[in-house]
Protein backbone atom coordinates (compact mmCIF):
# COMPACT_ATOMS: atom_id res chain seq x y z
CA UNK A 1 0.00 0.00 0.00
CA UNK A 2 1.53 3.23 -1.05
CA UNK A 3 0.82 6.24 1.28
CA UNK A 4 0.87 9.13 -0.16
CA UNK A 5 2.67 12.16 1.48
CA UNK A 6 0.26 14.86 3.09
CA UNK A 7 1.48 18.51 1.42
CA UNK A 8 1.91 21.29 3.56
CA UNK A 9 -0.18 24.22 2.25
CA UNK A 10 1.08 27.74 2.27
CA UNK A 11 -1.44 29.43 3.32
CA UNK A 12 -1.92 33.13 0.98
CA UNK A 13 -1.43 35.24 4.06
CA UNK A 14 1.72 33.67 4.86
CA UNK A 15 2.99 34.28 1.50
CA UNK A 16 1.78 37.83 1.17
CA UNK A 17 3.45 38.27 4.46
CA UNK A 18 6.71 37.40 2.96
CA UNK A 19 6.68 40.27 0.57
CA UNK A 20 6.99 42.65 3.34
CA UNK A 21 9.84 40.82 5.29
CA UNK A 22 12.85 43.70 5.49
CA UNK A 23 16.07 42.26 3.40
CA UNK A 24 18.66 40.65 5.14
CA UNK A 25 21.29 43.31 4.72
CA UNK A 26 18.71 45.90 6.28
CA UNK A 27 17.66 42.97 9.42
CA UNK A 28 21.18 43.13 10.23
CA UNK A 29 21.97 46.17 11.36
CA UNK A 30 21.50 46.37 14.54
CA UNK A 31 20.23 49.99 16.53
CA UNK A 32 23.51 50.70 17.54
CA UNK A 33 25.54 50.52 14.62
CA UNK A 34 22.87 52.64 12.60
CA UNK A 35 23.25 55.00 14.86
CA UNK A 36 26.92 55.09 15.07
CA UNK A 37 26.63 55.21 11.37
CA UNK A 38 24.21 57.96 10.76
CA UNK A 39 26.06 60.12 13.17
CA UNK A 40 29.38 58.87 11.65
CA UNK A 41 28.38 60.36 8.18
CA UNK A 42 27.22 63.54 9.86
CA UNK A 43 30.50 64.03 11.17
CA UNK A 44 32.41 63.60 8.16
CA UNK A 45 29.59 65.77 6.12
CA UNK A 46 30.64 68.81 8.31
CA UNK A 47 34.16 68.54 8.65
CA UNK A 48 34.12 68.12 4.69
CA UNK A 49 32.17 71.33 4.07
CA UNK A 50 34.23 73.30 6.38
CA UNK A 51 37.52 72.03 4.92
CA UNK A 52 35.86 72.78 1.30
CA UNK A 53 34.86 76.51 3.08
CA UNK A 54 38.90 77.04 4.33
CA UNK A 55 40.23 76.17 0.91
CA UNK A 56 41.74 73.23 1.93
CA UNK A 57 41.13 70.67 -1.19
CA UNK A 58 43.89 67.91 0.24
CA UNK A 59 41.93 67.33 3.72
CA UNK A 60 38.36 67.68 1.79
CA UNK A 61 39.42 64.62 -1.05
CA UNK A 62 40.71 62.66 2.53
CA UNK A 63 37.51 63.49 3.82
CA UNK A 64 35.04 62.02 1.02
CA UNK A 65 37.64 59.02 0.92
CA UNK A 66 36.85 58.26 4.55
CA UNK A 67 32.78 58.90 3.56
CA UNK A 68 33.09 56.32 0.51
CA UNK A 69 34.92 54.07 2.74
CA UNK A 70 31.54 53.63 5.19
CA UNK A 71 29.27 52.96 2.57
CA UNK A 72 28.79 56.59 1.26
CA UNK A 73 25.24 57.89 0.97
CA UNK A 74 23.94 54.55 0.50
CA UNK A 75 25.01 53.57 3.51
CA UNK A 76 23.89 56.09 5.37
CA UNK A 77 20.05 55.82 3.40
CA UNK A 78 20.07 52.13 4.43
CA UNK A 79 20.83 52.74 8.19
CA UNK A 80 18.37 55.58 8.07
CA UNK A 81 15.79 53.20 6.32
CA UNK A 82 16.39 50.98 9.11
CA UNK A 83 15.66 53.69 12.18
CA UNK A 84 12.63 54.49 10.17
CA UNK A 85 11.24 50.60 9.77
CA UNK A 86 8.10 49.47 10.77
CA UNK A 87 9.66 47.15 13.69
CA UNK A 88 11.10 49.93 15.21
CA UNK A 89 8.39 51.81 15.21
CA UNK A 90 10.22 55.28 13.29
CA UNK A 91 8.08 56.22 10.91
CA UNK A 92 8.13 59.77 11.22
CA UNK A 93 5.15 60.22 9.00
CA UNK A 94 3.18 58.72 11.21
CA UNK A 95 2.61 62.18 13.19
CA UNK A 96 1.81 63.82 10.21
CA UNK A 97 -1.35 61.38 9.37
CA UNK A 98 -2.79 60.98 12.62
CA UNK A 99 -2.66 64.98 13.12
CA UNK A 100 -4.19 65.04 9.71
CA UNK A 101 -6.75 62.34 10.38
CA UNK A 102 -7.77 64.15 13.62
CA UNK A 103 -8.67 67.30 11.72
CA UNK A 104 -10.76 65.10 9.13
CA UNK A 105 -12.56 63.62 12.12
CA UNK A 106 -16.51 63.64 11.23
CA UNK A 107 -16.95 65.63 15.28
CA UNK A 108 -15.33 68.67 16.44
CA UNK A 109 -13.37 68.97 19.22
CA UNK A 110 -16.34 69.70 21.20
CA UNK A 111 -17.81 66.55 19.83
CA UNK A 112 -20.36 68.19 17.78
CA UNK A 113 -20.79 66.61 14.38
CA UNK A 114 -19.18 68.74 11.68
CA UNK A 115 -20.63 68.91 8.16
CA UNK A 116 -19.53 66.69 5.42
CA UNK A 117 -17.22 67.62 2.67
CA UNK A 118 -15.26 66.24 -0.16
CA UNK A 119 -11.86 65.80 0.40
CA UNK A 120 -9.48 66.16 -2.48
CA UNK A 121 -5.99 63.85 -1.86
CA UNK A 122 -3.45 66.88 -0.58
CA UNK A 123 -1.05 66.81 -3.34
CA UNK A 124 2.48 66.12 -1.15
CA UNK A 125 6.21 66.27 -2.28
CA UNK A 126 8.22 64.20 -0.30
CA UNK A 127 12.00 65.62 0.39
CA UNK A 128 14.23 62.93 1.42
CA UNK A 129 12.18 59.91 0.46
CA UNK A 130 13.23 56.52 1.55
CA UNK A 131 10.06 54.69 0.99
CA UNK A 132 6.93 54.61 -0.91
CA UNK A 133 5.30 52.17 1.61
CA UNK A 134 5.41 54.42 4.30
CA UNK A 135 2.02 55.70 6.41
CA UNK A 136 1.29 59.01 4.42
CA UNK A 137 1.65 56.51 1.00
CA UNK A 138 -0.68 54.17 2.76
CA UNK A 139 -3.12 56.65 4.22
CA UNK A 140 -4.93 57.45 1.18
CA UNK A 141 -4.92 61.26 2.46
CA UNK A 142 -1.77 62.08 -0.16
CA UNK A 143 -0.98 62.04 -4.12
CA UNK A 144 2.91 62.46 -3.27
CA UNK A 145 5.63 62.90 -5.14
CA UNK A 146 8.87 61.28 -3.43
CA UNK A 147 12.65 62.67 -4.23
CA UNK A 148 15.77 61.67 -2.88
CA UNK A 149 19.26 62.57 -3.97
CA UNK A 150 19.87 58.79 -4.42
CA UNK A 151 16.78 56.73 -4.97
CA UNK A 152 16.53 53.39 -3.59
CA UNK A 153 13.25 53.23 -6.03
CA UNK A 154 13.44 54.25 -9.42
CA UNK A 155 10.04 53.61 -9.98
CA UNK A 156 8.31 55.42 -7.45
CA UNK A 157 10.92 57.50 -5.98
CA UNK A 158 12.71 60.54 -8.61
CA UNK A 159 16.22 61.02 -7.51
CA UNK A 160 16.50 64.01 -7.92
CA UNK A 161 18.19 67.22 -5.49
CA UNK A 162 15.24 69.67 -3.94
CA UNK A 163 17.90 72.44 -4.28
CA UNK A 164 17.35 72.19 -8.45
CA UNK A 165 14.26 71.21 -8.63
CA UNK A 166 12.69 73.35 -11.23
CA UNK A 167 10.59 76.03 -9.43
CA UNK A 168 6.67 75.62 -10.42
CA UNK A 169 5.06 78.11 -13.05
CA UNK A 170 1.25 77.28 -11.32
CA UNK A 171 -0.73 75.89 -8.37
CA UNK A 172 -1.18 72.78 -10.32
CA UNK A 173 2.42 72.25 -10.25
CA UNK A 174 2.83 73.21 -6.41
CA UNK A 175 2.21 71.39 -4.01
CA UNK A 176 -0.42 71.49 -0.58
CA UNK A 177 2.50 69.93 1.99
CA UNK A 178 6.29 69.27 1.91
CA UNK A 179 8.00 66.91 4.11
CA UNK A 180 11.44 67.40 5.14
CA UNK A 181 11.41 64.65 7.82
CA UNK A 182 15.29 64.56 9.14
CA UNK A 183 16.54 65.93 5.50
CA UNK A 184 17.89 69.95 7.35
CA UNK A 185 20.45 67.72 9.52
CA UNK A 186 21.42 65.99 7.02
CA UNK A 187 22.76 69.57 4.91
CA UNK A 188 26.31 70.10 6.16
CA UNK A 189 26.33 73.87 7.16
CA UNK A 190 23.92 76.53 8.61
CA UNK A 191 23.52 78.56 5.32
CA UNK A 192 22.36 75.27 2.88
CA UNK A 193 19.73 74.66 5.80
CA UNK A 194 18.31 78.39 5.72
CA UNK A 195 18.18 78.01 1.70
CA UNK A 196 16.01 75.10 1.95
CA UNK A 197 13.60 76.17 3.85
CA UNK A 198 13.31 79.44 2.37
CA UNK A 199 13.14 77.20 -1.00
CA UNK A 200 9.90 75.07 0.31
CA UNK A 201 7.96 78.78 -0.18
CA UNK A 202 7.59 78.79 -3.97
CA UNK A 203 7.00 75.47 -4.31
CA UNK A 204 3.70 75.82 -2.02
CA UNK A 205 0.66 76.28 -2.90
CA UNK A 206 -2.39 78.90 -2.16
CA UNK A 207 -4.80 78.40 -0.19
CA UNK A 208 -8.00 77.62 -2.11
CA UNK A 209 -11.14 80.03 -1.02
CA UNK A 210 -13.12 76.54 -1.80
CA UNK A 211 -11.53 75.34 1.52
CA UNK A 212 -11.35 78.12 3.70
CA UNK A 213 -14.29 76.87 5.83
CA UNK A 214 -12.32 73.43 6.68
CA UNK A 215 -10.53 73.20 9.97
CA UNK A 216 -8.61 70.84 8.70
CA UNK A 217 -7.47 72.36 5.69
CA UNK A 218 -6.78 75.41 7.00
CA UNK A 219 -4.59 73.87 9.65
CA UNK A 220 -2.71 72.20 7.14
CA UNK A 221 -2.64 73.74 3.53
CA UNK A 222 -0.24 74.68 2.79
CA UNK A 223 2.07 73.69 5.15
CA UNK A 224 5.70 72.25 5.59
CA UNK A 225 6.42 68.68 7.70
CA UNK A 226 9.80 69.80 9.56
CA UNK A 227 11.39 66.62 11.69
CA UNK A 228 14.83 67.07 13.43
CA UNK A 229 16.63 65.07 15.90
CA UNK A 230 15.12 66.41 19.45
CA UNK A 231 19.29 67.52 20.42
CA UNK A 232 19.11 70.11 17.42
CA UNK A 233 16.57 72.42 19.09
CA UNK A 234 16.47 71.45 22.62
CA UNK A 235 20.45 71.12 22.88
CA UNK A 236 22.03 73.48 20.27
CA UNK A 237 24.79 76.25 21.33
CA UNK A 238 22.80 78.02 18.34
CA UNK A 239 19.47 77.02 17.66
CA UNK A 240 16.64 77.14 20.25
CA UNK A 241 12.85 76.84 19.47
CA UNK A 242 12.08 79.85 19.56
CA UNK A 243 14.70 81.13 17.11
CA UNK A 244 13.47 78.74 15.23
CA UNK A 245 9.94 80.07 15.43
CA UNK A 246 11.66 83.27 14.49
CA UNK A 247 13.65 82.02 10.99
CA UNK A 248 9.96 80.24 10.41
CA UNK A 249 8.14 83.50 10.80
CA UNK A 250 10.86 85.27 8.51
CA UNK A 251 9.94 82.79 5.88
CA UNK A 252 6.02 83.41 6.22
CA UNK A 253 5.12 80.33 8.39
CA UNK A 254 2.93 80.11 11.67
CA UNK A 255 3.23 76.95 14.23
CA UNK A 256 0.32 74.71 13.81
CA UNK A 257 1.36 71.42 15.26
CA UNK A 258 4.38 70.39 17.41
CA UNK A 259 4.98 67.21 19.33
CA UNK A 260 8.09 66.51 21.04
CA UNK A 261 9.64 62.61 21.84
CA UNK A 262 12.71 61.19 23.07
CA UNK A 263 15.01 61.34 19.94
CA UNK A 264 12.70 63.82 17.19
CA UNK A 265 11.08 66.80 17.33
CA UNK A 266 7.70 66.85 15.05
CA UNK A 267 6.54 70.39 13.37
CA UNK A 268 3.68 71.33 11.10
CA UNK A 269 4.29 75.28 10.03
CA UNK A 270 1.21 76.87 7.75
CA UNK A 271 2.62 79.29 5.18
CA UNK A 272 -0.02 81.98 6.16
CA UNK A 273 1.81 84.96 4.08
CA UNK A 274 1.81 85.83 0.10
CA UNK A 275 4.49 83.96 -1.39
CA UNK A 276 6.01 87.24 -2.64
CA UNK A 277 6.38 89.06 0.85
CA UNK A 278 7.73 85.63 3.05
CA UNK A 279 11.81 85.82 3.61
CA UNK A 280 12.32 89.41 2.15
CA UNK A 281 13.12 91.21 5.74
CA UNK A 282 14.64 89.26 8.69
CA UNK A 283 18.41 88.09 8.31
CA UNK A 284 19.47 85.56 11.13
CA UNK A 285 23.17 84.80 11.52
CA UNK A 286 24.88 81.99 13.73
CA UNK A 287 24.44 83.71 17.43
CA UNK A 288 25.04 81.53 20.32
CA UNK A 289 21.67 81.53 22.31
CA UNK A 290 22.42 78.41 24.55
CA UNK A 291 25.82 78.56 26.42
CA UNK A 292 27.43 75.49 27.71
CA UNK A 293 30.45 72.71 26.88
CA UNK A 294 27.79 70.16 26.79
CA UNK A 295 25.61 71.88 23.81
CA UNK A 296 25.76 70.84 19.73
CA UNK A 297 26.77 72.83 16.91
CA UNK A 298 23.61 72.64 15.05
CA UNK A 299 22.02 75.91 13.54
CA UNK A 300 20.07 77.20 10.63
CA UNK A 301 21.01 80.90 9.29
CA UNK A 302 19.08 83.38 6.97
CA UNK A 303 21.31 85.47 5.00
């Protein structure tokens, strides 16, 4: 009598579960050595741009030799990726979508029953993008477009630098939010960090009158996502929040969210002021505001 062997069925959840399994390279690193390796590049990233600034091309080529020699950028995008994984729970975007979602809540905050409305997908451009599986892809809230100096996606993500990005001729081309979720500490100097956000201006859009009635468009069209490690703003020898509040102001944006954890710092800044007036008056230079051996080097300046 032949018995015949019982096959073992896959089940179709286990194998759709497979397809999200992170890649063995990524499961690897471990929390420690992304971090060493983030902060690692960091390093090197300043000490490069101020030997580049002093005129000093020998110690800058020994610089980007020593960058290269780590893995380069996409080292540092794959140790980033990992930080910002799903099993480690740092998916900064996250904020953004549950802030969002509260504002598109069908009560009030007084838990009176708002009105209903049509809501248009917030068109989103992405600075910095390392995935297009993240929450704001999944949440059905965005049509974004994701950019990253060195995509990891060529499909879905354009590499592409913000800094020469064409500037938009319309609305349609502009966008409703920008995300630049730990992409300011990743710029090597105070001055590139000042350009970029002055640079998120033109590429945002106008408010539509068809919307002004919306809490929560209002709160959050147009706006700019700002993430920075928590050290930048609470530990900086030159940046504190409220100079920060400042530069933002300067630039024609008004505080609308903040939430503050452990290792990030979480803003949502509405561009309330005509494109054309935002950044013309205000300049803000590297001034120490926070005394102290202890305290970082981080700042953003407006020239």
């Amino acid at each position: 009598m032949t018995v015949k062997k019982k096959r073992k069925r896959t089940s179709r959840k286990s194998a759709l579960l497979s397809h999200h399994k992170p890649s063995p390279i990524l499961a690897s690193l471990s929390a420690k050595v992304s971090r060493t390796l983030i902060r690692n590049h960091h390093q090197l990233q300043k000490q490069r741009a101020r030997a580049i600034a002093d005129g000093n091309p020998v110690a800058a080529d020994t610089l980007l030799a020593q960058i290269e020699a780590q893995g380069g950028l996409k080292s540092y995008q794959l140790a980033s990726a990992k930080g910002q994984s799903n099993e480690r729970g740092g998916d900064s975007s996250k904020v953004l979508v549950e802030w969002l979602q509260e504002g598109l809540s069908p009560f009030g905050g007084n838990g009176t029953k708002r009105q209903p409305f049509d809501r248009p997908l917030l068109r989103m451009l992405e600075v910095g993008s390392l995935s297009a599986t993240n929450t704001c892809s999944r949440s059905r809230l965005f049509n974004v477009i994701r950019i990253d100096l060195n995509s990891r996606d060529d499909k879905r993500i354009l590499q592409q630098d913000f800094m020469q990005r064409p500037l938009p001729n319309s609305d349609e081309e502009r966008f409703d939010i920008i995300s630049l979720s730990l992409v300011l500490n990743f710029l090597p100097d105070s001055a590139s960090r000042g350009d970029m956000l002055r640079r998120t201006v033109p590429f945002l859009r106008s408010l539509p009158e068809t919307l002004q009635t919306i809490r929560s468009f209002t709160e959050c069209s147009p706006s700019l996502f700002l993430v920075l490690p928590a050290p930048c703003v609470v530990n900086s020898r030159y940046l504190d929040e409220d100079r920060l509040k400042a530069i933002m102001e300067t630039l024609g944006y008004s505080l609308t969210r903040r939430k503050m954890s452990s290792k990030l710092v979480y803003y949502l800044w509405t561009h309330t002021r005509p494109r054309e007036q935002s950044g013309t008056k205000g300049v803000y230079r590297k001034v120490e505001v926070n005394p102290g051996k202890s305290r970082n080097n981080f700042s953003i300046t407006l020239e």
